[in-house]
Every structure is written in structure tokens, then in C-alpha cells.
N, C-alpha and C. Protein backbone atom coordinates (compact mmCIF):
# COMPACT_ATOMS: atom_id res chain seq x y z
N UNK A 1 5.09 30.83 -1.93
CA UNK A 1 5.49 31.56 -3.12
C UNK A 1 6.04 32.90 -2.67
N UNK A 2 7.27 33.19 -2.82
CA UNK A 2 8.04 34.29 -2.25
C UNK A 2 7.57 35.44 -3.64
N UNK A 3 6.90 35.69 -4.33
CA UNK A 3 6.88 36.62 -4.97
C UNK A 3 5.65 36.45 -5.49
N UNK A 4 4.71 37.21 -5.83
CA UNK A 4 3.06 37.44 -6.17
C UNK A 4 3.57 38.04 -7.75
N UNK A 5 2.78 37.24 -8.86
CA UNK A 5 2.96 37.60 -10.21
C UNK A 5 1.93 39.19 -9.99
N UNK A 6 2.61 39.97 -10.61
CA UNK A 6 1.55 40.99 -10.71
C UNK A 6 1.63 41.53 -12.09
N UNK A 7 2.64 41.35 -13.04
CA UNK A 7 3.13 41.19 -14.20
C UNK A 7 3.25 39.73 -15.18
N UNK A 8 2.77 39.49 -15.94
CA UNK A 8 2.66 38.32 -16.11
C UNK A 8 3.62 38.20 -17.60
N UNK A 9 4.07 39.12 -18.26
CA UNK A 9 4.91 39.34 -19.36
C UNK A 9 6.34 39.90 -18.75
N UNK A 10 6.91 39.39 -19.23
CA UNK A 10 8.62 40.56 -18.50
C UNK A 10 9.56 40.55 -19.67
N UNK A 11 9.24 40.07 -20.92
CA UNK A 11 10.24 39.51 -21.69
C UNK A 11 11.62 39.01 -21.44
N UNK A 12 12.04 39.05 -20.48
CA UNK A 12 12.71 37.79 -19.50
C UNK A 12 13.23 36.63 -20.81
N UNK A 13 12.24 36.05 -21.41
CA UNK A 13 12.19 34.85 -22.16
C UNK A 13 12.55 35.08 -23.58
N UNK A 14 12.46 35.84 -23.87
CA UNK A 14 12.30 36.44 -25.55
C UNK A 14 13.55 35.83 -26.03
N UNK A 15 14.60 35.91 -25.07
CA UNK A 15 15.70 35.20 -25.97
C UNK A 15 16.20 33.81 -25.76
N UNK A 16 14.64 33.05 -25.06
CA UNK A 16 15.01 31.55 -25.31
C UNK A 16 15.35 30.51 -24.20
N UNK A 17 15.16 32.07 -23.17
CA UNK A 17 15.08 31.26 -21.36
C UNK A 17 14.45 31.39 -20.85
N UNK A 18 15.03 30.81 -19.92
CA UNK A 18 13.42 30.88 -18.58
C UNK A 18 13.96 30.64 -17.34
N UNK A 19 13.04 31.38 -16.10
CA UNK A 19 13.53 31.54 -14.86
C UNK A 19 13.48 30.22 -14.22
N UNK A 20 14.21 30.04 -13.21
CA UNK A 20 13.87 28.70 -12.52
C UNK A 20 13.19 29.15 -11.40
N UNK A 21 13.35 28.55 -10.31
CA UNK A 21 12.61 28.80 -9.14
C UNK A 21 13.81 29.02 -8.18
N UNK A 22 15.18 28.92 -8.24
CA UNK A 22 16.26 29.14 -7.49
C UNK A 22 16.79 30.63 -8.06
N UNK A 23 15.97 31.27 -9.07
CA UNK A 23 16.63 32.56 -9.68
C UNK A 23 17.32 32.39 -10.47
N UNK A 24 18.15 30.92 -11.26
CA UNK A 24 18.70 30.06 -12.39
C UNK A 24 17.80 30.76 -13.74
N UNK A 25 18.67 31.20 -14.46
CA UNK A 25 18.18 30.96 -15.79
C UNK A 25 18.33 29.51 -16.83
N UNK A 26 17.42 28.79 -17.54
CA UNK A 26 18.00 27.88 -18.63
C UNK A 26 17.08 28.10 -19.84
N UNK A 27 17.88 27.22 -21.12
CA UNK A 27 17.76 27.10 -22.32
C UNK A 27 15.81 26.52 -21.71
N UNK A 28 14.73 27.33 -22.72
CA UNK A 28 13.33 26.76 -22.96
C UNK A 28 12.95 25.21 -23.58
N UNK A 29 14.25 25.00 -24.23
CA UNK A 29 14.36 23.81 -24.80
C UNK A 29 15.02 22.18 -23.92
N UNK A 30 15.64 22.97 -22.80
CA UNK A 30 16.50 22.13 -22.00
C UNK A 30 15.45 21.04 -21.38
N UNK A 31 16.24 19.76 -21.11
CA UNK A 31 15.41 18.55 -20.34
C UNK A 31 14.64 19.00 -19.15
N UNK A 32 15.43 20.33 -18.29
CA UNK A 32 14.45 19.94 -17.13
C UNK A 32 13.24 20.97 -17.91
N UNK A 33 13.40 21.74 -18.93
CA UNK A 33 11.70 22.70 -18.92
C UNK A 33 11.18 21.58 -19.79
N UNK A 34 11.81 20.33 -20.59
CA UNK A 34 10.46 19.36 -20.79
C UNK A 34 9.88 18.98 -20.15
N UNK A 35 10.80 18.12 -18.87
CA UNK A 35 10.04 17.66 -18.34
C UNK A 35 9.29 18.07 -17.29
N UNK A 36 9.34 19.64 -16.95
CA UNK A 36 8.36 20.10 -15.97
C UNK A 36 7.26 20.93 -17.10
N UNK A 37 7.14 20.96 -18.56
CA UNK A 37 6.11 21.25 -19.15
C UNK A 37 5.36 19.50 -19.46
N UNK A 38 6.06 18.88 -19.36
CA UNK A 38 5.25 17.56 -19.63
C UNK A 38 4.47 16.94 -18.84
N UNK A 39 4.87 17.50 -17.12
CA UNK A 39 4.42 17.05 -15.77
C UNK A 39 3.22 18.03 -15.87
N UNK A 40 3.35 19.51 -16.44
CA UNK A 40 2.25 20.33 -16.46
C UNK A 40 1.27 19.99 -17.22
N UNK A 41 1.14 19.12 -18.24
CA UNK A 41 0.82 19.35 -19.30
C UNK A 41 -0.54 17.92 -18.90
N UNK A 42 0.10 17.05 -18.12
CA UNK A 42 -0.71 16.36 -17.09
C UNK A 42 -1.54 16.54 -16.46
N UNK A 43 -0.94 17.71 -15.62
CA UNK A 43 -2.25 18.53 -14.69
C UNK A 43 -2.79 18.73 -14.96
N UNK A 44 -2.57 19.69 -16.32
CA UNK A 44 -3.97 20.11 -17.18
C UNK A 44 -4.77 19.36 -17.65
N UNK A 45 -4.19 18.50 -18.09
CA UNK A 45 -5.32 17.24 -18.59
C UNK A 45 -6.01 16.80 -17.22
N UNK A 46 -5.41 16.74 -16.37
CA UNK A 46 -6.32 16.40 -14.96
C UNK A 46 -7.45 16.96 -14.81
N UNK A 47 -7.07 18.67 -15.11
CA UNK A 47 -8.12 19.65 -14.52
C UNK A 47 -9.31 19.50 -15.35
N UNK A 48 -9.25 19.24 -17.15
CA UNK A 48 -10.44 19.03 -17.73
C UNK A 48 -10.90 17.46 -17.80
N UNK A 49 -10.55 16.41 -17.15
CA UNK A 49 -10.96 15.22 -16.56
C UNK A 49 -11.84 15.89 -15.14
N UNK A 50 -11.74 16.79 -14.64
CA UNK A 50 -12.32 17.02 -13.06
C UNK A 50 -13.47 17.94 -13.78
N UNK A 51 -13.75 18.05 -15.21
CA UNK A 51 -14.91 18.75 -15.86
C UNK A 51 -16.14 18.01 -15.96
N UNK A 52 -15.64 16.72 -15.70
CA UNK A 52 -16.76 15.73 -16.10
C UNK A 52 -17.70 15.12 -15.18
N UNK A 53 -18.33 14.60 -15.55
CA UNK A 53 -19.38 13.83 -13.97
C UNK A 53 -18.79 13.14 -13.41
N UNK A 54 -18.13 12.98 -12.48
CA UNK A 54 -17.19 11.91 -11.47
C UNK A 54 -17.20 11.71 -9.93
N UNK A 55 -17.59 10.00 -9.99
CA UNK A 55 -17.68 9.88 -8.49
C UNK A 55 -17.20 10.52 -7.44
N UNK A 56 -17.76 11.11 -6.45
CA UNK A 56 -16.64 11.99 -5.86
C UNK A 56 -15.44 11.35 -4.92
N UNK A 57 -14.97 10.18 -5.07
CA UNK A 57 -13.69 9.25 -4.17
C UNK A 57 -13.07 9.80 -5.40
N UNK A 58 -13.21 9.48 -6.35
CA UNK A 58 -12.52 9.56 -8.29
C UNK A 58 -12.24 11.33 -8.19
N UNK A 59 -12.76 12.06 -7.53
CA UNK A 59 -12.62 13.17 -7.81
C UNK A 59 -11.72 13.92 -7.13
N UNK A 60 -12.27 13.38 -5.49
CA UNK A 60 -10.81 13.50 -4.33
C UNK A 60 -9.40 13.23 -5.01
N UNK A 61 -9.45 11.90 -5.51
CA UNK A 61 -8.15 11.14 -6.23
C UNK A 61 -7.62 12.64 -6.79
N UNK A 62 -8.62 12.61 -8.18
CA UNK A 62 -7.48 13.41 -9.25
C UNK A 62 -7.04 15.02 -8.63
N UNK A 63 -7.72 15.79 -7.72
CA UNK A 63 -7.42 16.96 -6.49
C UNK A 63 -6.41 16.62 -6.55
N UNK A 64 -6.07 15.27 -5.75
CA UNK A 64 -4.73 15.52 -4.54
C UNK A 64 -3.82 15.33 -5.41
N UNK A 65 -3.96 14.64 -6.81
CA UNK A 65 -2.73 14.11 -7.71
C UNK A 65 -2.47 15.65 -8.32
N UNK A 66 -3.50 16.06 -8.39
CA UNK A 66 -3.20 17.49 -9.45
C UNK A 66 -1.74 18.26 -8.16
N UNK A 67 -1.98 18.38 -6.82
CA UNK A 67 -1.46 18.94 -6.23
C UNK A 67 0.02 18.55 -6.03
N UNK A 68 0.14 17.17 -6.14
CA UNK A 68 1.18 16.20 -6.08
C UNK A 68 1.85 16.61 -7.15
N UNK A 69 1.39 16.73 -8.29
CA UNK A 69 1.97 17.22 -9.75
C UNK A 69 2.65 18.55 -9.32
N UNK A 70 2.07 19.07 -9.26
CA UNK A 70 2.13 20.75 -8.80
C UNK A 70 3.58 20.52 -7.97
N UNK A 71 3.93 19.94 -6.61
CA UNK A 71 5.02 19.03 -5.53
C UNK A 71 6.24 19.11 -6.51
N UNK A 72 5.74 18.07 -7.70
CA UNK A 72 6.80 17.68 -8.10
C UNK A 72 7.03 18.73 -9.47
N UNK A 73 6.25 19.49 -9.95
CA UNK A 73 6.52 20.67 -10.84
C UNK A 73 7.51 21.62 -10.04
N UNK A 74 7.21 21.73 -8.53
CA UNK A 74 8.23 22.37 -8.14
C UNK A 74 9.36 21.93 -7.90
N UNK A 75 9.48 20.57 -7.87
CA UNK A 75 11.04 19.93 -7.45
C UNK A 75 11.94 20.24 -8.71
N UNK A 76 10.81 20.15 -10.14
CA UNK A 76 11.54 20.37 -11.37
C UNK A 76 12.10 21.80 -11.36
N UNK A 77 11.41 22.45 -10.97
CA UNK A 77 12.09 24.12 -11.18
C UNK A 77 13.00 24.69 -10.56
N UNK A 78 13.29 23.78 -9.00
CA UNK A 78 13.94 24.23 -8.58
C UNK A 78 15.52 22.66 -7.90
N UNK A 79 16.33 23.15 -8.95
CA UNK A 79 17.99 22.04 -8.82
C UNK A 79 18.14 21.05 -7.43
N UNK A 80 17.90 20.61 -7.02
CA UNK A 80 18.11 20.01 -5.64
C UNK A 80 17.12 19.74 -4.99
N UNK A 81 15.66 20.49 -5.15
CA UNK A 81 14.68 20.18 -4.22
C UNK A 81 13.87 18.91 -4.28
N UNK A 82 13.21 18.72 -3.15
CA UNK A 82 12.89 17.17 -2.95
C UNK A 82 11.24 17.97 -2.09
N UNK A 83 10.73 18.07 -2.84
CA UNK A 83 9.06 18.28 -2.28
C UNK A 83 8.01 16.97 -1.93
N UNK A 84 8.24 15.86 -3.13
CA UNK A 84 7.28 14.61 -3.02
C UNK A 84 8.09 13.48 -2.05
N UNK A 85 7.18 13.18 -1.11
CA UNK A 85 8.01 11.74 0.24
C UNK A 85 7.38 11.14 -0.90
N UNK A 86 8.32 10.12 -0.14
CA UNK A 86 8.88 8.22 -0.76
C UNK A 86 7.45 8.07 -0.02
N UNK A 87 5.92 8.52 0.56
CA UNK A 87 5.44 8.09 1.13
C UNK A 87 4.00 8.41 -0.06
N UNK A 88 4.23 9.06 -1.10
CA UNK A 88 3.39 9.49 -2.55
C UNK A 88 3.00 7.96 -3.21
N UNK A 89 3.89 7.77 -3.92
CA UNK A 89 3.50 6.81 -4.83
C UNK A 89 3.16 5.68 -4.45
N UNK A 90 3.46 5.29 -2.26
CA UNK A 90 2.68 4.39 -2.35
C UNK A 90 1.42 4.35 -1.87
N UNK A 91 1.11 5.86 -1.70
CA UNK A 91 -0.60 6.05 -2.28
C UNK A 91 -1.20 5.64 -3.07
N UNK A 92 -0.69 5.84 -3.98
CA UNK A 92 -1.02 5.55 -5.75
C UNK A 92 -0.95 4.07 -6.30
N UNK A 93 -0.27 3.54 -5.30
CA UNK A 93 -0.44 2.09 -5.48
C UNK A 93 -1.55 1.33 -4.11
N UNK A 94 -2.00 1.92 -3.54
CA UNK A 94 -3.29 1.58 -2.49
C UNK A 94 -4.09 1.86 -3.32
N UNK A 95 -4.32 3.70 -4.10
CA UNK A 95 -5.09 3.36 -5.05
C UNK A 95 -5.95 2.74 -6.02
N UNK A 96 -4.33 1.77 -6.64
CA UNK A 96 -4.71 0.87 -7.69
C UNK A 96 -5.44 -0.19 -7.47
N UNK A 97 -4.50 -0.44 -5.85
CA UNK A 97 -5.33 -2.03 -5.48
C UNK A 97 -6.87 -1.82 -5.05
N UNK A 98 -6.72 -0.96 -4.56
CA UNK A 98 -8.75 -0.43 -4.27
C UNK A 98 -9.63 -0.59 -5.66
N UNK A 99 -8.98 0.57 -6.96
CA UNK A 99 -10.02 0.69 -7.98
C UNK A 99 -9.95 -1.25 -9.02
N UNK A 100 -8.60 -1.40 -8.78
CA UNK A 100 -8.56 -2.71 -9.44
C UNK A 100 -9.10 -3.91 -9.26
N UNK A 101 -9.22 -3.99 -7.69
CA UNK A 101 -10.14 -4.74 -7.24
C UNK A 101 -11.27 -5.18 -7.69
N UNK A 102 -12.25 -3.98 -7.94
CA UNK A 102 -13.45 -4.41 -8.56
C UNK A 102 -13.55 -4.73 -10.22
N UNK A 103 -12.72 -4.77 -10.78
CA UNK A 103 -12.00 -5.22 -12.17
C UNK A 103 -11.84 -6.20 -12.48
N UNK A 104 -12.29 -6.92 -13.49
CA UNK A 104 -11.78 -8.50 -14.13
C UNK A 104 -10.36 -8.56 -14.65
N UNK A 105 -10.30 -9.57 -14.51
CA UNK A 105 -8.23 -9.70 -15.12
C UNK A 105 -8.29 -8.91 -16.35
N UNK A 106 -7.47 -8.35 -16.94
CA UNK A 106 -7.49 -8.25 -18.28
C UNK A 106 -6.75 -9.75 -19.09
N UNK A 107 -8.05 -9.83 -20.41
CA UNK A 107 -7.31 -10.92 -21.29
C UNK A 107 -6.94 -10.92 -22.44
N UNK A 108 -7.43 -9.07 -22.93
CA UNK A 108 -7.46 -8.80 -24.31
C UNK A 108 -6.64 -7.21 -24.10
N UNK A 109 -5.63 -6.67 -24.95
CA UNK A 109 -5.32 -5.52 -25.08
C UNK A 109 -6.53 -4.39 -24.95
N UNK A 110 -6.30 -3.75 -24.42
CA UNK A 110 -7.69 -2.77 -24.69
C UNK A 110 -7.09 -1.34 -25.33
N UNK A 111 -8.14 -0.67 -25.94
CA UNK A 111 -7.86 0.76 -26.63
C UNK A 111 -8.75 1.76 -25.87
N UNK A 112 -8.05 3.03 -25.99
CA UNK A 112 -8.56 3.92 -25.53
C UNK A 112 -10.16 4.48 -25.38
N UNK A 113 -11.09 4.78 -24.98
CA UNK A 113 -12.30 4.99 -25.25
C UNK A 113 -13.31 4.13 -24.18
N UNK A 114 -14.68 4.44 -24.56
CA UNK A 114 -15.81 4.39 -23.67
C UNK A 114 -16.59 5.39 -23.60
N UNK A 115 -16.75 5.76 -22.34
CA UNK A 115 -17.26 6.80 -21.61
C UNK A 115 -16.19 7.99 -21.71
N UNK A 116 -16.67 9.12 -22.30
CA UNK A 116 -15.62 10.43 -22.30
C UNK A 116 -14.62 10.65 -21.25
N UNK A 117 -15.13 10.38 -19.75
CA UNK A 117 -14.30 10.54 -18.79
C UNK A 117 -12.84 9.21 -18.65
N UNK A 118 -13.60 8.67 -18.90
CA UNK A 118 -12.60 7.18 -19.04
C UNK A 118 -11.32 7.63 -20.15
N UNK A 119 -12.03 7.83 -21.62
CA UNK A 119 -11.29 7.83 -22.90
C UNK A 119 -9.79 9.15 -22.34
N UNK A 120 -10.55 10.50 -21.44
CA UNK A 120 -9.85 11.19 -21.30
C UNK A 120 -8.71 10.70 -20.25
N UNK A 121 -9.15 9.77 -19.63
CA UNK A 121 -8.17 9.07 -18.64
C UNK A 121 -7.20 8.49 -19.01
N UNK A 122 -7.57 8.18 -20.06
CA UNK A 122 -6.46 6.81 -21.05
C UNK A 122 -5.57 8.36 -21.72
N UNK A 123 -6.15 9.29 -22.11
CA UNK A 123 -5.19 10.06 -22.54
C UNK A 123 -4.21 10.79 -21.78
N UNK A 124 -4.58 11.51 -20.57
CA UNK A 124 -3.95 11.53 -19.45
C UNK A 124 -2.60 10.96 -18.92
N UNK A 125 -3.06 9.11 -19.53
CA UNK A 125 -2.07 8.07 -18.90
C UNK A 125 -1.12 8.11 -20.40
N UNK A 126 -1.23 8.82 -21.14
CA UNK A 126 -0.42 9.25 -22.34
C UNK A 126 0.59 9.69 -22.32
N UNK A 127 0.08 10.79 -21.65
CA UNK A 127 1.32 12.35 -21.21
C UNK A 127 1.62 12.25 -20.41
N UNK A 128 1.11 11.39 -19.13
CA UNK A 128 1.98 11.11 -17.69
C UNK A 128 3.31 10.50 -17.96
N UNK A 129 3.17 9.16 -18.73
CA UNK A 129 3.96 8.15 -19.64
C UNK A 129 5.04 9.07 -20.27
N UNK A 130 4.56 10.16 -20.97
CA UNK A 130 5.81 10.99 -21.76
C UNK A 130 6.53 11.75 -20.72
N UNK A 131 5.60 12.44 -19.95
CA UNK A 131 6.11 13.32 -18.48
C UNK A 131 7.42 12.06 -17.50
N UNK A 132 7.15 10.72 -17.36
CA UNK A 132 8.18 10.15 -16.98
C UNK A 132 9.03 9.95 -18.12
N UNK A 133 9.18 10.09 -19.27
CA UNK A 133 10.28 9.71 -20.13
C UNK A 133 10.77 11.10 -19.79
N UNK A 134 10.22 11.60 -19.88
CA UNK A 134 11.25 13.45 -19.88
C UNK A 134 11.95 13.56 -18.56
N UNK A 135 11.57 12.78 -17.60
CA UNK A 135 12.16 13.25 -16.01
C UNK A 135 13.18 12.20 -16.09
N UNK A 136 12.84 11.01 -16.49
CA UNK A 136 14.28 9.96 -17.00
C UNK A 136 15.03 10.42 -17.65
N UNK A 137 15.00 11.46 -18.85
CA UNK A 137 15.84 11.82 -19.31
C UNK A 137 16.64 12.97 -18.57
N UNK A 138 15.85 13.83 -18.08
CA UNK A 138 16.50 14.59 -17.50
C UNK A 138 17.31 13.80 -16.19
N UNK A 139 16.94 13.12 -15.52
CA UNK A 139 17.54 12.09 -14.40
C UNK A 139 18.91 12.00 -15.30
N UNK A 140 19.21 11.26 -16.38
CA UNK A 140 20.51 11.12 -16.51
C UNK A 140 21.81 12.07 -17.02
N UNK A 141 21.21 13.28 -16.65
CA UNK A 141 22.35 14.20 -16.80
C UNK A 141 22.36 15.33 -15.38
N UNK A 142 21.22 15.51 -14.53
CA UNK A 142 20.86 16.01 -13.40
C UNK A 142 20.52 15.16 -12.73
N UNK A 143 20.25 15.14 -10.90
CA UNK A 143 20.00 14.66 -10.03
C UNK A 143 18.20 15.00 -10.05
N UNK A 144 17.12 13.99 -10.20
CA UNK A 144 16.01 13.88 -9.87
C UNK A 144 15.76 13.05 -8.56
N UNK A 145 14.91 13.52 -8.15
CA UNK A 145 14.29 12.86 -6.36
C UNK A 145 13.46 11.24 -7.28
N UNK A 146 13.90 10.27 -6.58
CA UNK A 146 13.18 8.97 -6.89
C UNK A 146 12.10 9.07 -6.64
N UNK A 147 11.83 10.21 -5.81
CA UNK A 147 9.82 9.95 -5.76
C UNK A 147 9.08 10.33 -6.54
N UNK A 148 9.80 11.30 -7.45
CA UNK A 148 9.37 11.83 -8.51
C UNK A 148 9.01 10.82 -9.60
N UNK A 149 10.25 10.10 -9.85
CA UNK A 149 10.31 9.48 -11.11
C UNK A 149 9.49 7.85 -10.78
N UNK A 150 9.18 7.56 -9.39
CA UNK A 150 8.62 6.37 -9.05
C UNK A 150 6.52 7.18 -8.85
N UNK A 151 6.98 8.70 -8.49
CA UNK A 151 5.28 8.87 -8.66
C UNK A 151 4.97 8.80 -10.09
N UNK A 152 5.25 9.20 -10.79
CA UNK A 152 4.94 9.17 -12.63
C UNK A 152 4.94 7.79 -12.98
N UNK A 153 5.26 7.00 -12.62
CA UNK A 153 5.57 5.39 -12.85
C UNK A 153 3.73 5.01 -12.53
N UNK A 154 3.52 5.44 -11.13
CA UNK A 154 2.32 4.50 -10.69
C UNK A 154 1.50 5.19 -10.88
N UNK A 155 1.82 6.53 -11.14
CA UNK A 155 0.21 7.64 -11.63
C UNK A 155 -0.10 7.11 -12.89
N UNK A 156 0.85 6.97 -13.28
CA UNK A 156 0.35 6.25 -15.26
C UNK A 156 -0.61 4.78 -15.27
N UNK A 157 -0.07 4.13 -14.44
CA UNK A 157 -0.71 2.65 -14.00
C UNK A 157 -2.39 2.71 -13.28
N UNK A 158 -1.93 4.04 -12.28
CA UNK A 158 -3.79 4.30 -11.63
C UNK A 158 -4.52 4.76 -12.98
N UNK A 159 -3.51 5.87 -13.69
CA UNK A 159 -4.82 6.29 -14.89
C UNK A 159 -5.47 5.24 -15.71
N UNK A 160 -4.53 4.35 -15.66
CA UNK A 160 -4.77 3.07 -16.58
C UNK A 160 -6.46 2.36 -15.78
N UNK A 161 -5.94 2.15 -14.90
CA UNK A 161 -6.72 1.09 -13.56
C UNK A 161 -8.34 2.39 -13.82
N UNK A 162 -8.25 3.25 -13.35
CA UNK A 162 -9.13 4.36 -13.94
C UNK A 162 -9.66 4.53 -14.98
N UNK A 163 -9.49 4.51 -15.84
CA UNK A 163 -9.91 4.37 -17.20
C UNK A 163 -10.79 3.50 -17.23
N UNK A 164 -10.22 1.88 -16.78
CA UNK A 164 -10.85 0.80 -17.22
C UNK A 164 -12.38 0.53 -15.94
N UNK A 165 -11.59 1.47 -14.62
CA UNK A 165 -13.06 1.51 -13.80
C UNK A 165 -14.12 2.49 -14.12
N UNK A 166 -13.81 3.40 -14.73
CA UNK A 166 -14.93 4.12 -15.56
C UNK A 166 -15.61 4.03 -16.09
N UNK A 167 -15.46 2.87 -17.46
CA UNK A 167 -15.81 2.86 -17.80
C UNK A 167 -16.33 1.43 -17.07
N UNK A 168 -16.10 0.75 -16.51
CA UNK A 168 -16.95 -0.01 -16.19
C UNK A 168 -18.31 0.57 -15.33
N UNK A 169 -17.58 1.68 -14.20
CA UNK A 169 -19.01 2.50 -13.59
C UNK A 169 -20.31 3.09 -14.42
N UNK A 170 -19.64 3.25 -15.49
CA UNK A 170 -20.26 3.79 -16.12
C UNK A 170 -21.46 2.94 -17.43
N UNK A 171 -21.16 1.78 -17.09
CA UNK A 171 -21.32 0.71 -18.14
C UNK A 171 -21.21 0.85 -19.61
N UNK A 172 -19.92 1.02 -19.67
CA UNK A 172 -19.13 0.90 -20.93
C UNK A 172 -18.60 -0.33 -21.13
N UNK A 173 -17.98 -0.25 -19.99
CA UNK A 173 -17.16 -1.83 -19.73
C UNK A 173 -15.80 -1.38 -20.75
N UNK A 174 -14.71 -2.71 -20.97
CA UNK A 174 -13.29 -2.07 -21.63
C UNK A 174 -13.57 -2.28 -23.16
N UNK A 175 -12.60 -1.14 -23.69
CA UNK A 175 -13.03 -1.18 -25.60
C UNK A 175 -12.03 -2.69 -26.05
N UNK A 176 -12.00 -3.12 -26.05
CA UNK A 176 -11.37 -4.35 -26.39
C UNK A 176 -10.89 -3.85 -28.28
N UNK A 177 -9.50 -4.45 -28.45
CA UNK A 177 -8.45 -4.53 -29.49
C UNK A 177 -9.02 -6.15 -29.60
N UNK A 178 -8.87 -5.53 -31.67
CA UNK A 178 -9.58 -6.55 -32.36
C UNK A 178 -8.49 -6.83 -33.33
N UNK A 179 -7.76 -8.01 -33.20
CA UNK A 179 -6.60 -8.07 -34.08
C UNK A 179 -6.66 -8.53 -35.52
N UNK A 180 -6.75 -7.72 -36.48
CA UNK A 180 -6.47 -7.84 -37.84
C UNK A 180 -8.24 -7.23 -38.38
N UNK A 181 -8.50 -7.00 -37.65
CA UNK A 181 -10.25 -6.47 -37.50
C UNK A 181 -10.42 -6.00 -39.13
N UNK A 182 -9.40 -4.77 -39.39
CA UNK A 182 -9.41 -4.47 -40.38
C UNK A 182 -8.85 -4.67 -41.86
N UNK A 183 -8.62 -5.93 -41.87
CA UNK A 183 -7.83 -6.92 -42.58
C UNK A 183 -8.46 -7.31 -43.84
């Protein structure tokens, strides 16, 4: 970080922009500040998922992803940069096959919920899901790094795989979708 905030207001923004990380000003509304507030907006949900009681392998996990986020928050801020290797997401898919492993097939849709840590996982895999629609979108009018848009792909899939091992650790087991339940 070439510059230490020591000011945290500059009104800089007041009229609707915002700095990049190359010294670029853009519109607050523009694709790339969605999709690097949507990638943030992830993390954060990470950080109050890392509030909860969690195995500590489950806990390592969401660390290094928070940091990975962080990787690719900076690729967003700054036009050209490439911070996350093609060597990320297929972490995230060793991941899956590890936590999935101990998992039954799925045979029924499942809904969000269980165990708090789980339910917050499924929400997580919400905004990751929106965080890649925003970097796709932005992808088709700017140049995005494929590792970016292939890590958001399989982070959404581990939160998923996560969720459903949570709550199984936890003996919740999955909330199972009840079709016409309320009929």
C-alpha cells in the first residue's frame, strides 16, 4: 500500500466518484465499483461467518478466501492488474472435493438454514453469486483476469458444499424444499 490512510474523509467523492487504485477517477455507480463493492460485500459476510464456532480447517478456509477476495478487490481497482494465479480457484475446487466427500448426493433441492453458521454460508453463497454477475458484467465492456471471474464461480459452489457440511457437522443435516408444502 503506497499510501497510509491517515484521513479517512477527503470529499474527493461528494460529487459521485471515486479513486481507483491507478489514481483513475470513476462514476460510484459504474460496473467496476459494483463489482468490487459486491466482491467486498462478500468478505464481509466472510468476516461475520469467522464470528461463529468453526472447525478450525473451516476457519483456515474462510482466512485465506477473505484474503483472495481482498487479491481480487485489488485487481478490481486497479485497470489491467492481474493479482489472483489461474492456480486460486483450483484450490477451491480441492476444497470442494475434500468437504463434499463426506456428503450424500443431493436428491432434494435444499433451502437455506440449519445451524447459524451454515444458514450464514448459504447467504454468503448469495452475494458471491451476485459479486460474479457484477464482474461478468463488468468483463463485457472492460478486460477482467479469468481468475477472477473463474474464482467467484467455485467460491460460490465451496459456500454451497459448506453450508451443507455444516450443517451436517453440526447435526442439522440439509433443510430440505418441500414442494407445494404450503398448498
Amino acid at each position: 500500500m503506497g499510501h497510509r490512510l491517515s484521513k479517512i474523509y477527503t470529499r474527493t467523492g461528494d460529487a459521485g466518484t471515486t479513486g481507483l487504485g491507478d489514481g483513475s477517477r470513476t462514476a460510484k455507480d459504474s460496473a467496476r465499483i459494483a463489482a468490487l463493492g459486491d466482491v467486498d460485500e462478500a468478505n464481509s459476510l466472510l468476516g461475520v461467518i469467522l464470528c461463529e464456532e468453526l472447525p478450525a480447517d473451516v476457519r483456515e478456509l474462510f482466512i485465506g478466501i477473505q484474503h483472495d477476495l481482498f487479491d481480487l478487490g485489488g485487481e478490481l481497482s486497479i485497470p489491467g492488474a492481474v493479482l489472483l494465479k489461474a492456480t486460486q480457484p483450483a484450490r477451491l475446487e480441492a476444497a470442494i472435493d475434500r468437504y463434499n466427500a463426506d456428503l450424500g448426493p443431493l436428491k432434494e433441492f435444499i433451502l437455506p438454514g440449519g445451524a447459524r453458521a451454515a444458514a450464514l454460508t448459504h447467504l454468503a453463497r448469495t452475494v458471491c453469486r451476485r459479486a460474479e454477475r457484477a464482474v461478468v458484467t463488468l468483463a463485457a465492456v472492460e478486460p477482467v483476469s479469468d481468475a477472477g471471474r473463474q474464482y467467484l464461480n467455485r467460491l460460490s459452489d465451496l459456500l454451497f458444499v459448506l453450508g451443507r457440511w455444516l450443517n451436517k457437522a453440526t447435526g442439522h443435516g440439509d433443510v430440505l424444499w418441500q414442494k407445494g408444502r404450503n398448498a
